[in-house]
Protein backbone atom coordinates (compact mmCIF):
# COMPACT_ATOMS: atom_id res chain seq x y z
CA UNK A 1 -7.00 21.80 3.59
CA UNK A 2 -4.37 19.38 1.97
CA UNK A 3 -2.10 17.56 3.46
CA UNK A 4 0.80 15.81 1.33
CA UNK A 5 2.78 13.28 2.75
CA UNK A 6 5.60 12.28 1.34
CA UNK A 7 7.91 8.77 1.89
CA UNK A 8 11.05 10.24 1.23
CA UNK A 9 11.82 8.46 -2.55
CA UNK A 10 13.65 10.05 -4.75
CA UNK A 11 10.55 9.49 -7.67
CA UNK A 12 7.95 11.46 -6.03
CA UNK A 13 9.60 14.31 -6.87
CA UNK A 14 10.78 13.21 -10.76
CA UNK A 15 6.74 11.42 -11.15
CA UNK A 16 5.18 14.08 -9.30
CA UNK A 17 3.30 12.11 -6.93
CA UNK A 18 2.90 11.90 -2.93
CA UNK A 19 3.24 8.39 -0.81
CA UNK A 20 -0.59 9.51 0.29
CA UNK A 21 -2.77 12.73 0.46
CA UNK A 22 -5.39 14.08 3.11
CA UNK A 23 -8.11 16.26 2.48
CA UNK A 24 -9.96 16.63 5.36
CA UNK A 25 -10.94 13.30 6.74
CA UNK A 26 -9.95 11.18 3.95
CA UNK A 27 -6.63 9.95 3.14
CA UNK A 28 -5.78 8.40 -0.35
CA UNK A 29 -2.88 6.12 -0.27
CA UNK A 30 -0.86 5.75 -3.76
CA UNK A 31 0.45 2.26 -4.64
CA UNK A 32 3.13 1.14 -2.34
CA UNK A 33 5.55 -1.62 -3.83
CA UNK A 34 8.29 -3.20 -1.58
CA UNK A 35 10.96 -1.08 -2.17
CA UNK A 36 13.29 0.54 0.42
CA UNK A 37 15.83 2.77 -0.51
CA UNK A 38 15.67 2.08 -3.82
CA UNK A 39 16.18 -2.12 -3.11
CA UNK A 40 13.52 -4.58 -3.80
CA UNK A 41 12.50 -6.04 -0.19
CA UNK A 42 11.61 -9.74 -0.36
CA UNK A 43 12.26 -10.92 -4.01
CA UNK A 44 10.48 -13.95 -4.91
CA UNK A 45 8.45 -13.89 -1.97
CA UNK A 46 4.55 -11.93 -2.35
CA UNK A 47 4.24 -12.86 1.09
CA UNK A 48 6.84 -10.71 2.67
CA UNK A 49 6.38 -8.07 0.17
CA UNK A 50 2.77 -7.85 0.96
CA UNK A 51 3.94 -7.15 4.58
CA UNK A 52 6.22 -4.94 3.78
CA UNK A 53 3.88 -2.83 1.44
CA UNK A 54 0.93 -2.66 4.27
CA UNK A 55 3.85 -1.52 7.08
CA UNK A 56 4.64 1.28 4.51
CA UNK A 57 1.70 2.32 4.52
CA UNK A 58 0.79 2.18 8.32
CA UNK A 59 3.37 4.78 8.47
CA UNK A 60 1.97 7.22 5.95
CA UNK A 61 -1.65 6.54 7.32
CA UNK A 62 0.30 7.32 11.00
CA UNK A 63 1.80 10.56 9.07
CA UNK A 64 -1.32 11.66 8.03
CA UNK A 65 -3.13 11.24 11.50
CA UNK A 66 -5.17 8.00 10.42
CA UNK A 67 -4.31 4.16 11.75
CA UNK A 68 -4.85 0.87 9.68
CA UNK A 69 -8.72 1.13 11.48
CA UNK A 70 -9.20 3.84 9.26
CA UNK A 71 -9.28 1.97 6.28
CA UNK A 72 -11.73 1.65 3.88
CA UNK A 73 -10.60 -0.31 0.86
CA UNK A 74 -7.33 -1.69 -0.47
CA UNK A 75 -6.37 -2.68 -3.61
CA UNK A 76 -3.99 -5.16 -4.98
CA UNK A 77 -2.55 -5.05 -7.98
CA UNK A 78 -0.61 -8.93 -8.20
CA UNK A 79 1.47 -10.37 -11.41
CA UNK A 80 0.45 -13.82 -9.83
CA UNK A 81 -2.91 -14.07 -8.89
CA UNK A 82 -2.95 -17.87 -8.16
CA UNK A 83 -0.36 -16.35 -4.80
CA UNK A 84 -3.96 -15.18 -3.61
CA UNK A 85 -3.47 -17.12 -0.37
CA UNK A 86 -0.02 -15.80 0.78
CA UNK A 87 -0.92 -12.14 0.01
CA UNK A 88 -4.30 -12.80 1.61
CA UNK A 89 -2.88 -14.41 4.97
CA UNK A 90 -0.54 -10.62 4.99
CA UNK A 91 -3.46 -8.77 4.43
CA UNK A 92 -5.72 -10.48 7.01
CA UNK A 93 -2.87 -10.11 9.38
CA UNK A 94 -3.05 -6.09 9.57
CA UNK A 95 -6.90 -6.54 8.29
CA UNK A 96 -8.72 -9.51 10.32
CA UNK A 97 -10.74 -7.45 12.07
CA UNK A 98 -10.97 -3.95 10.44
CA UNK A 99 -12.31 -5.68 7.23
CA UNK A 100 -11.98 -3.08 4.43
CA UNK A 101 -13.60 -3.95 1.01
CA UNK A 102 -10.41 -5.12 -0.80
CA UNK A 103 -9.88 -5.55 -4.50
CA UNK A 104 -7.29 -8.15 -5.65
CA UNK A 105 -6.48 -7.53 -9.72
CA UNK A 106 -3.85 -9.71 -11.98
CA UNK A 107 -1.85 -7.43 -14.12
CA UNK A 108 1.07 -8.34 -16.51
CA UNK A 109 3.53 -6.41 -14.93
CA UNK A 110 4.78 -3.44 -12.52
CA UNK A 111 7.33 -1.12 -12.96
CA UNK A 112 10.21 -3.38 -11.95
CA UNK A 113 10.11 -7.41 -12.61
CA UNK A 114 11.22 -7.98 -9.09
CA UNK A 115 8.39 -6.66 -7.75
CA UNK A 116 5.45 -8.89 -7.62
CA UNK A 117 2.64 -6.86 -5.68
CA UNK A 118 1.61 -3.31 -5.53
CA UNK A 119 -1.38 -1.78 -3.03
CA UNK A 120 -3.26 1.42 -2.83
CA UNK A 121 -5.38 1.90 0.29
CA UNK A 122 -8.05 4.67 0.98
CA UNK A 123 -8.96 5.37 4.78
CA UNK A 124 -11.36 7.85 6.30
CA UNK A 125 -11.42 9.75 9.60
CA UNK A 126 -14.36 9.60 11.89
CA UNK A 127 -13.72 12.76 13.55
């Protein structure tokens, strides 16, 4: 059974996409940027859009019946790899202990210039 979950943006309808998917016990997470209602949250700052980003998708995981414990792997797609540190103090803070095997890519750009950091996350059910 399939389960879409949807954030509420007005793309996901126009792109044809959902903010994450569950089939059965796993639940696929598409990349979240720091945008709310259609404003960039935190420009200039990867820390606080990291943040941002991993809240987002608490509440999709929370949507789909999952927590942050459920997680996997995450993977972060950065225009600024040398901010390594201030996205990885974010990530640790919702991630210290769960430990997911993370991925953390430089790419040239995303979709919008103000946005500096964009994460997909895969978690999986025990029960």
């Amino acid at each position: 059974m399939r389960q879409n979950i949807s954030s509420g943006a007005k793309w996901e309808d126009i792109v044809g996409y959902s903010r994450a998917v569950r089939v059965g016990n796993i639940i696929e997470v598409a990349g979240t940027t720091a945008v709310d209602n259609n404003e960039t949250v935190g420009i200039g700052n990867i820390y606080i859009q990291t943040k941002f980003i991993l809240q987002k998708i608490e509440k999709a995981l929370e949507a789909a019946g999952a927590s942050m414990k459920d997680v996997v792997r995450t993977r972060m797609l950065v225009t600024d790899i040398s901010q390594w540190e201030a996205i990885g103090r974010a990530h640790g803070e919702f991630f210290k202990d769960i430990k997911p095997a993370a991925t953390m890519v430089e790419i040239s750009k995303l979709i919008n210039d103000e946005l500096l950091i964009e994460i997909e996350a895969t978690a999986i059910l025990s029960n």
